[in-house]
PDB file of N, CA and C in Angstrom:
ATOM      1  N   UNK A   1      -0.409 -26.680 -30.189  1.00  0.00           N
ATOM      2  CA  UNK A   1      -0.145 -25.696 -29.158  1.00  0.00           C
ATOM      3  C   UNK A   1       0.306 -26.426 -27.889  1.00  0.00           C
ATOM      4  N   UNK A   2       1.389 -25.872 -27.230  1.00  0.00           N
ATOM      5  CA  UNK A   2       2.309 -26.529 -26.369  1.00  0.00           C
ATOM      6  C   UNK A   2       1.572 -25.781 -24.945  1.00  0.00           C
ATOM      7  N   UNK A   3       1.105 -26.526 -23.763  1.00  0.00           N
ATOM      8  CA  UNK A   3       0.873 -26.053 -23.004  1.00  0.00           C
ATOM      9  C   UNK A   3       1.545 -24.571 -22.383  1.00  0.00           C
ATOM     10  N   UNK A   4       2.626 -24.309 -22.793  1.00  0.00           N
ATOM     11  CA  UNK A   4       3.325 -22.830 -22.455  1.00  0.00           C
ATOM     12  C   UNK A   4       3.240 -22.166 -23.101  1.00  0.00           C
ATOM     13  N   UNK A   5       2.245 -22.280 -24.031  1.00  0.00           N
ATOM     14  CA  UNK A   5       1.466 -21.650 -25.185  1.00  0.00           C
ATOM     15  C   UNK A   5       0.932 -20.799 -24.726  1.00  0.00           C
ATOM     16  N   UNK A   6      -0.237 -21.568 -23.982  1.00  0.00           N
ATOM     17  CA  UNK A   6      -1.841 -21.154 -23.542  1.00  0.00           C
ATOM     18  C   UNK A   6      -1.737 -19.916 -23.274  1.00  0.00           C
ATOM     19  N   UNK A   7      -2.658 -19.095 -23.002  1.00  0.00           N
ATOM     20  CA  UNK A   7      -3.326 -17.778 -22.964  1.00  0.00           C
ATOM     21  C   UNK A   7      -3.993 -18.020 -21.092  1.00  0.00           C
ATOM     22  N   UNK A   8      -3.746 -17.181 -20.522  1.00  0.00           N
ATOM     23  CA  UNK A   8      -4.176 -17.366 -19.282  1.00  0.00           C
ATOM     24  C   UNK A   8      -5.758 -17.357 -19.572  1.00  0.00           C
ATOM     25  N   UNK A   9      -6.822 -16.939 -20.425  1.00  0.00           N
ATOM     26  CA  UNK A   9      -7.676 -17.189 -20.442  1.00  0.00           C
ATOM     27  C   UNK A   9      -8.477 -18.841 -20.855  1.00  0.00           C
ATOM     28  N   UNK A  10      -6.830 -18.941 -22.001  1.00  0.00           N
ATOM     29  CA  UNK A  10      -7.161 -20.833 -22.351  1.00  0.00           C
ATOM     30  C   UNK A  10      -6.977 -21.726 -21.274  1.00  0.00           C
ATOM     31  N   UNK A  11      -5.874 -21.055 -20.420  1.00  0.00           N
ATOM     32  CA  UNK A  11      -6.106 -22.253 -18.540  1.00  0.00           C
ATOM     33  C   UNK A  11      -7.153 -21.951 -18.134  1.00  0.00           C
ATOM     34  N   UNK A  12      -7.882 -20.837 -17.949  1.00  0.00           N
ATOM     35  CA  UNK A  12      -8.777 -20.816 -16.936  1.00  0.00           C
ATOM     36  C   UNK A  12     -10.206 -21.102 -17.920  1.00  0.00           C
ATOM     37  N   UNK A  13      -9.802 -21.531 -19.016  1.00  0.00           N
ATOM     38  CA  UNK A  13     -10.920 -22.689 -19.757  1.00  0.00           C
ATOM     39  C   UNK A  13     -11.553 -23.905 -19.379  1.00  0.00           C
ATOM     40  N   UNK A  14      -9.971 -24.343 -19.854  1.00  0.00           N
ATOM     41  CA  UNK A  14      -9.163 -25.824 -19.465  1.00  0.00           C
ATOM     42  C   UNK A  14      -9.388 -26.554 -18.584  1.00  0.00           C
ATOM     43  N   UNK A  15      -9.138 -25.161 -17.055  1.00  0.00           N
ATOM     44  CA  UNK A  15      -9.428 -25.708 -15.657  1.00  0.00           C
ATOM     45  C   UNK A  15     -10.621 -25.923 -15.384  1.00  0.00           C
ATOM     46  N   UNK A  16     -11.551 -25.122 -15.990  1.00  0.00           N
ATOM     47  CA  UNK A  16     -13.356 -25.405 -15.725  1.00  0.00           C
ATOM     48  C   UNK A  16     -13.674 -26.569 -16.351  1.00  0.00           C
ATOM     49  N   UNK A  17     -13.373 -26.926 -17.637  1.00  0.00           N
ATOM     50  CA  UNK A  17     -13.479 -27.694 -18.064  1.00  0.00           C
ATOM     51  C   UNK A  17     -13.316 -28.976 -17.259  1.00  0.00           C
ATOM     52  N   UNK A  18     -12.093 -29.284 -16.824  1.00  0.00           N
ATOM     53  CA  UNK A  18     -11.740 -30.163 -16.429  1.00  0.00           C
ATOM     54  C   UNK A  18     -12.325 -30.243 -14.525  1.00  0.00           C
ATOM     55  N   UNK A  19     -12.605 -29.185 -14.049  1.00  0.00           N
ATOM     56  CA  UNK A  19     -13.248 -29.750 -12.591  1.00  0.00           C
ATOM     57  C   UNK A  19     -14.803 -29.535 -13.004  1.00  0.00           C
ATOM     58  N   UNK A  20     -15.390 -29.966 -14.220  1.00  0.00           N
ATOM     59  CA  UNK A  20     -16.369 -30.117 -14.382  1.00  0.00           C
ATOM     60  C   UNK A  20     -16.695 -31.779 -14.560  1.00  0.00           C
ATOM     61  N   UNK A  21     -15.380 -31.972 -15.288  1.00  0.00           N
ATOM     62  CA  UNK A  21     -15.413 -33.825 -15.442  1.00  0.00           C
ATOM     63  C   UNK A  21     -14.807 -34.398 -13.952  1.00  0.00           C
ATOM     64  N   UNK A  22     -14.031 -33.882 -13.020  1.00  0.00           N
ATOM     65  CA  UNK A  22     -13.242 -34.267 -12.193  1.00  0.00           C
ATOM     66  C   UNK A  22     -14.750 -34.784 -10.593  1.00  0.00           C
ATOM     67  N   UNK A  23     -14.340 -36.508 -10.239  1.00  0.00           N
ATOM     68  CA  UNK A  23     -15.613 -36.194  -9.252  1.00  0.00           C
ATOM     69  C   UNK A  23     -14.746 -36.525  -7.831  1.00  0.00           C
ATOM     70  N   UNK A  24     -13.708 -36.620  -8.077  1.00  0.00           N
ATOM     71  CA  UNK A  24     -12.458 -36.754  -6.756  1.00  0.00           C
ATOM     72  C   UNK A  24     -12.460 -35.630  -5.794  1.00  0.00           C
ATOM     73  N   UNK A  25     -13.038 -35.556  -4.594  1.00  0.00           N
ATOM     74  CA  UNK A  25     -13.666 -34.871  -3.810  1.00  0.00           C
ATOM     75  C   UNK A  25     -12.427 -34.340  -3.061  1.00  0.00           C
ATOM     76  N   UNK A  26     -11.371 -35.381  -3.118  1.00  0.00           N
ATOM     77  CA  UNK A  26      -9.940 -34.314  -1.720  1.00  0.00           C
ATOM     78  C   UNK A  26      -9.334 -33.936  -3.428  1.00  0.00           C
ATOM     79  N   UNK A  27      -9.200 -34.271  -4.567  1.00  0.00           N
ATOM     80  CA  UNK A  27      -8.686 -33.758  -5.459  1.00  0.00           C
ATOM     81  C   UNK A  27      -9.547 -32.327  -5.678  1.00  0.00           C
ATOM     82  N   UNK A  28     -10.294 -32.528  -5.503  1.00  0.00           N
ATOM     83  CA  UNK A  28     -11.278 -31.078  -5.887  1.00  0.00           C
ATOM     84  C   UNK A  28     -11.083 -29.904  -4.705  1.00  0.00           C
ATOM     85  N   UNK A  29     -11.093 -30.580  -3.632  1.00  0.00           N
ATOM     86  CA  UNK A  29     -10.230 -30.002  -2.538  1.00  0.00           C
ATOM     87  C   UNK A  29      -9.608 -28.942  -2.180  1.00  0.00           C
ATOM     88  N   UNK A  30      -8.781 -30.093  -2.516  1.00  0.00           N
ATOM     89  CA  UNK A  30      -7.222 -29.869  -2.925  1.00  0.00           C
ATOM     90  C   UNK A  30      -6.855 -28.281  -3.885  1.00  0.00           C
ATOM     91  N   UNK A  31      -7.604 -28.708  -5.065  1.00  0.00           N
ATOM     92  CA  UNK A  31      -7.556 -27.263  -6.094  1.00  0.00           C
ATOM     93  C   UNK A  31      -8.099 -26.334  -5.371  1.00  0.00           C
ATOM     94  N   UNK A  32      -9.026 -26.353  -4.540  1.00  0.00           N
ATOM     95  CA  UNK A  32     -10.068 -25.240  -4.217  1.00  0.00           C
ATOM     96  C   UNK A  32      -9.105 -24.380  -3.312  1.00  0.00           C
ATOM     97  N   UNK A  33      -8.743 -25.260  -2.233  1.00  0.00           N
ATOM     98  CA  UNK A  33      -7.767 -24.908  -1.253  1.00  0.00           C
ATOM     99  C   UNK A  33      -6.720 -24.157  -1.842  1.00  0.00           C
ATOM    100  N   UNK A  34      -6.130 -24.565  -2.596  1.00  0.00           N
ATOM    101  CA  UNK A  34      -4.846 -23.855  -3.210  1.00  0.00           C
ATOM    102  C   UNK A  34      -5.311 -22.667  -4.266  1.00  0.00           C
ATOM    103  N   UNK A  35      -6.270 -22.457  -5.103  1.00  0.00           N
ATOM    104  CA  UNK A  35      -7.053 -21.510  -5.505  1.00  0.00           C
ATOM    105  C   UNK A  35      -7.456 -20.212  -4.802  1.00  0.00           C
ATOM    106  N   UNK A  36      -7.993 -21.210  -3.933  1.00  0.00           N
ATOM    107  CA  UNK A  36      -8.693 -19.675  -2.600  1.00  0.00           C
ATOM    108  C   UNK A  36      -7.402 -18.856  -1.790  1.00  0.00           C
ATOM    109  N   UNK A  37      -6.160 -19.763  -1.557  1.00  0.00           N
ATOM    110  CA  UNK A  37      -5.643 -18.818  -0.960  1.00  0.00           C
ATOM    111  C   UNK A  37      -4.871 -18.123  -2.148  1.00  0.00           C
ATOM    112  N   UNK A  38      -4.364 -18.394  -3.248  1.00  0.00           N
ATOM    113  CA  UNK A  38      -3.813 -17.789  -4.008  1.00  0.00           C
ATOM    114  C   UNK A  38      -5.013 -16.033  -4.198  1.00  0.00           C
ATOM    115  N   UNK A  39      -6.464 -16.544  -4.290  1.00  0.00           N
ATOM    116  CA  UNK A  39      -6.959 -15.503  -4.711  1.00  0.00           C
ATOM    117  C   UNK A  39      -6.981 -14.688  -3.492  1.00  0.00           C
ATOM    118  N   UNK A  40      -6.848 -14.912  -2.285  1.00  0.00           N
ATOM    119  CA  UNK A  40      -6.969 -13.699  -0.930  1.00  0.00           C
ATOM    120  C   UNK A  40      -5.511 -13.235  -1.250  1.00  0.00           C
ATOM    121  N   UNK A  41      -4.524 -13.806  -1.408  1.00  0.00           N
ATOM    122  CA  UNK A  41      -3.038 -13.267  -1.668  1.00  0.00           C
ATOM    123  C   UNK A  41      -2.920 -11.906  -2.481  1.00  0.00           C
ATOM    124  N   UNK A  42      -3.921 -12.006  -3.472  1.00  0.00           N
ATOM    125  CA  UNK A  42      -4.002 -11.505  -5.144  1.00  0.00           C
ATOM    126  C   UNK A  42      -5.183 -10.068  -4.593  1.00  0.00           C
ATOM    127  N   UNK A  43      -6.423 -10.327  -3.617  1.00  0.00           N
ATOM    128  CA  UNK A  43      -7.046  -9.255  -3.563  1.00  0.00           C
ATOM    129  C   UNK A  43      -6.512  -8.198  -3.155  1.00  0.00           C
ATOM    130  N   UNK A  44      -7.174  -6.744  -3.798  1.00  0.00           N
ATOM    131  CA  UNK A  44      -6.839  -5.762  -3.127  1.00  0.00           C
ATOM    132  C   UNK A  44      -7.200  -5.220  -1.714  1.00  0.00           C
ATOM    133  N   UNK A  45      -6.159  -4.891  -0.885  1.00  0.00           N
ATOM    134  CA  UNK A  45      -6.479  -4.140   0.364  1.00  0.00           C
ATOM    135  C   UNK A  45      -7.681  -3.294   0.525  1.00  0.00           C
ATOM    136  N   UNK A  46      -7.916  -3.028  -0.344  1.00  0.00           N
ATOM    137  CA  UNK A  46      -8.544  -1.502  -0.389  1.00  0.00           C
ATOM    138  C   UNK A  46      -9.822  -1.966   0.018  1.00  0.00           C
ATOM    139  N   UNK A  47     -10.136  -2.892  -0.445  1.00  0.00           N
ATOM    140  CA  UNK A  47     -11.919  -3.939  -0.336  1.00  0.00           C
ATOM    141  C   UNK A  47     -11.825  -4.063   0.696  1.00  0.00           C
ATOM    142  N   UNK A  48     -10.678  -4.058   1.835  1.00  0.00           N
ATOM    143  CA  UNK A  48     -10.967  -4.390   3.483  1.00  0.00           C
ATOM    144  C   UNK A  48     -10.719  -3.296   3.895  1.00  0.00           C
ATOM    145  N   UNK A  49     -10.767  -2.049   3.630  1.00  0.00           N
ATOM    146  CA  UNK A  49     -11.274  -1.083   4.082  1.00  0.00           C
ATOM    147  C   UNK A  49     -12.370  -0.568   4.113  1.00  0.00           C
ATOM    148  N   UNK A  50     -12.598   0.052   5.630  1.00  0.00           N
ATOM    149  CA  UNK A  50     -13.728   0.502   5.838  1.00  0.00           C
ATOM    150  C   UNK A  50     -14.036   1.872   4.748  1.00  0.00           C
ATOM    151  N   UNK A  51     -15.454   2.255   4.599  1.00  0.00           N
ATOM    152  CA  UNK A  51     -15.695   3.614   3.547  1.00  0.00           C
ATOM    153  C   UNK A  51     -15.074   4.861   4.643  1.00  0.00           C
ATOM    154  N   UNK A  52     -14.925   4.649   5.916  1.00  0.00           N
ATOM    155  CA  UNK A  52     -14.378   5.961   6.489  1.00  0.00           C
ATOM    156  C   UNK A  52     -13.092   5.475   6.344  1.00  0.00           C
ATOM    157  N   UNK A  53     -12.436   4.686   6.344  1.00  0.00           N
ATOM    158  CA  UNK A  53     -11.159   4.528   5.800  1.00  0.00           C
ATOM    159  C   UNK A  53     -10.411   4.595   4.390  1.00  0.00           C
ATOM    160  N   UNK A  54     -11.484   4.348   3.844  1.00  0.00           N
ATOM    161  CA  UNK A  54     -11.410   5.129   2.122  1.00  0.00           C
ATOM    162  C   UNK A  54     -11.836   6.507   2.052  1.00  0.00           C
ATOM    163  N   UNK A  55     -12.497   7.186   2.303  1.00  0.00           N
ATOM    164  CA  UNK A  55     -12.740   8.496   2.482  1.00  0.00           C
ATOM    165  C   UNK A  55     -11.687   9.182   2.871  1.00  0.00           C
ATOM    166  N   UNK A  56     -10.906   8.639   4.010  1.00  0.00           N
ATOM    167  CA  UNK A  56      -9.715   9.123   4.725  1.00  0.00           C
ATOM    168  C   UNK A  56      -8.652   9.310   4.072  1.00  0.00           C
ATOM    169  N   UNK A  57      -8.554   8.316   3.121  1.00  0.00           N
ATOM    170  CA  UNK A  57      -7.279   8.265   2.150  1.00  0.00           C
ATOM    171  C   UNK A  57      -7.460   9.237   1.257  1.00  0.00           C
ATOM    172  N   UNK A  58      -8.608   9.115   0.502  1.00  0.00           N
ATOM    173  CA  UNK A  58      -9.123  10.387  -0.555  1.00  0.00           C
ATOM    174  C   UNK A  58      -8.800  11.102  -0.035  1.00  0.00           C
ATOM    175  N   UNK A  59      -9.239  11.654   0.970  1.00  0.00           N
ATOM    176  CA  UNK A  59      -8.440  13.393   1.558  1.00  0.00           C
ATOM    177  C   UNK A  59      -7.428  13.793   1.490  1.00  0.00           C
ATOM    178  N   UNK A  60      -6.665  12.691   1.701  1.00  0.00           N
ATOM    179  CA  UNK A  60      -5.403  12.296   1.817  1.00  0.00           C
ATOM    180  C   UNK A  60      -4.190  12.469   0.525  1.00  0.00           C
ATOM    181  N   UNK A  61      -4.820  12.248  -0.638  1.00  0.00           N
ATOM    182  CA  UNK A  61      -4.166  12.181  -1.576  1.00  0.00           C
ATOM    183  C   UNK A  61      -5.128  13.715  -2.467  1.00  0.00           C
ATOM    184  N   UNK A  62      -6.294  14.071  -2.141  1.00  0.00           N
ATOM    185  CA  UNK A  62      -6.766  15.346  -2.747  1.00  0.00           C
ATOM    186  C   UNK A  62      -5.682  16.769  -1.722  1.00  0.00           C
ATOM    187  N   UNK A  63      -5.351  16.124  -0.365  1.00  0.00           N
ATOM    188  CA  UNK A  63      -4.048  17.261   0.087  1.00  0.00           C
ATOM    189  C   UNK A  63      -3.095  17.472  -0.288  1.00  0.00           C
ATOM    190  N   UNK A  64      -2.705  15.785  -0.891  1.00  0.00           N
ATOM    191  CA  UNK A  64      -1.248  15.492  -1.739  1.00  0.00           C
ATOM    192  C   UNK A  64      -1.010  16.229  -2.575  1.00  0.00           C
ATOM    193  N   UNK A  65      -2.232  16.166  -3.790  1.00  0.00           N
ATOM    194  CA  UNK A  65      -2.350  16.855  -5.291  1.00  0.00           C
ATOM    195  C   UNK A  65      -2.618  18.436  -4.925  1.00  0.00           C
ATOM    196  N   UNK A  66      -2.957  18.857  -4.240  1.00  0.00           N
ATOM    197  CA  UNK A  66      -3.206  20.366  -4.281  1.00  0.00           C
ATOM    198  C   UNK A  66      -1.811  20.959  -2.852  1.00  0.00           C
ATOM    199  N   UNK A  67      -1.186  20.139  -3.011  1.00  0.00           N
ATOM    200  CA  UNK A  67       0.272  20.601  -2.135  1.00  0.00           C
ATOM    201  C   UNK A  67       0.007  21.316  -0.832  1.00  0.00           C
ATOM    202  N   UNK A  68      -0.566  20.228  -0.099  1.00  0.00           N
ATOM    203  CA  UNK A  68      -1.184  20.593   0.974  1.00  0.00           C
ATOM    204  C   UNK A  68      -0.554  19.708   1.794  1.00  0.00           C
ATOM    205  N   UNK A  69       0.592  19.630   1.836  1.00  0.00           N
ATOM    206  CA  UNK A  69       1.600  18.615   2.711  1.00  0.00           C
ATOM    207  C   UNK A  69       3.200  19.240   2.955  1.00  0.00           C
ATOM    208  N   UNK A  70       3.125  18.183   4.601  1.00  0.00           N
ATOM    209  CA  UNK A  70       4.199  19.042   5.655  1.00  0.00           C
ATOM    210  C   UNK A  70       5.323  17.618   5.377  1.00  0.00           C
ATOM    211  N   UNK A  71       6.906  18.176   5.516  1.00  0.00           N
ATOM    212  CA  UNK A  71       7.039  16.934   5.650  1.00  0.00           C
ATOM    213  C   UNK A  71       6.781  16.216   7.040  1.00  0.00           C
ATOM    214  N   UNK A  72       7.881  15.251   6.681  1.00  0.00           N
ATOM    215  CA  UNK A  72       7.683  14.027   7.943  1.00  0.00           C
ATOM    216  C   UNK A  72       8.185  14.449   9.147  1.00  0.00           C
ATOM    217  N   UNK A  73       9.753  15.611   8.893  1.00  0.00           N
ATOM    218  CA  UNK A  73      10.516  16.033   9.819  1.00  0.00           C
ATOM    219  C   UNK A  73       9.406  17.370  10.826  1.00  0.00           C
ATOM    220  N   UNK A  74       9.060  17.696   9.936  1.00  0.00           N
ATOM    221  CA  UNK A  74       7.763  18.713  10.622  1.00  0.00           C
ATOM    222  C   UNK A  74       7.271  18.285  11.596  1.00  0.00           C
ATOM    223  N   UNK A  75       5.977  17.103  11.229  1.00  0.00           N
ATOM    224  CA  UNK A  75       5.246  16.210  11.484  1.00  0.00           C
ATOM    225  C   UNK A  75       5.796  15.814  13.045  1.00  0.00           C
ATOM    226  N   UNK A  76       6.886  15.257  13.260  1.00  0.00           N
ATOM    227  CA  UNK A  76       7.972  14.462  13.928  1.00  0.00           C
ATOM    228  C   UNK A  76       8.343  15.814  15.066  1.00  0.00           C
ATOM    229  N   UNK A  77       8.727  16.732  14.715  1.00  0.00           N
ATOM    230  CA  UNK A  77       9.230  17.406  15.406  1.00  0.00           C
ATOM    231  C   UNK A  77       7.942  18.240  16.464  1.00  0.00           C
ATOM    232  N   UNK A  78       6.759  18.330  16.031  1.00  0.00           N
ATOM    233  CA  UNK A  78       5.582  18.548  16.791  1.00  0.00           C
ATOM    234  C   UNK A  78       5.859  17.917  17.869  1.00  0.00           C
ATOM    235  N   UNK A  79       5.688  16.716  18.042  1.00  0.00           N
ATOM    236  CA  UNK A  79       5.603  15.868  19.187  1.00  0.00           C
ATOM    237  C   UNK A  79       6.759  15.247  19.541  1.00  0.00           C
ATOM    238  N   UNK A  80       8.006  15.824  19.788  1.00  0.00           N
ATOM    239  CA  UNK A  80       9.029  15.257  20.547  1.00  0.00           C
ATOM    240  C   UNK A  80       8.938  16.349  21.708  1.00  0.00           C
TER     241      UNK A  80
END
């Protein structure tokens, strides 16, 4: 099996595996650093919302689904 094989679950084997043998401290670093920001890149928004800011949206999309929406030009034209 050719490394472009692997199964994203066989890297993230591989990789434990291997920063389990690894004792190179800026190499370990190094991965962590580049790991962590990949994973804040990758999280969802939604987790940094507040619950009144999730609540807010729910309303939001239970107005959507039961056609309880103006458009934008509406919206817009209130306040000019």
């Amino acid at each position: 099996m050719t490394k472009k094989d692997l199964s994203v679950t066989d890297i993230k084997t591989g990789i434990h595996r291997l920063v389990d043998v690894v004792s190179d401290e800026t190499l370990l670093t190094a991965v962590y650093t580049l790991l962590d920001s990949q994973a804040a890149n990758e999280r969802d928004f939604w987790d940094d919302l507040s619950p009144e800011q999730q609540a807010d949206i729910q309303l939001g999309l239970a107005d959507l689904e039961a056609n309880r929406v103006k458009s934008a030009a509406t919206v817009f034209a209130r306040y000019q």
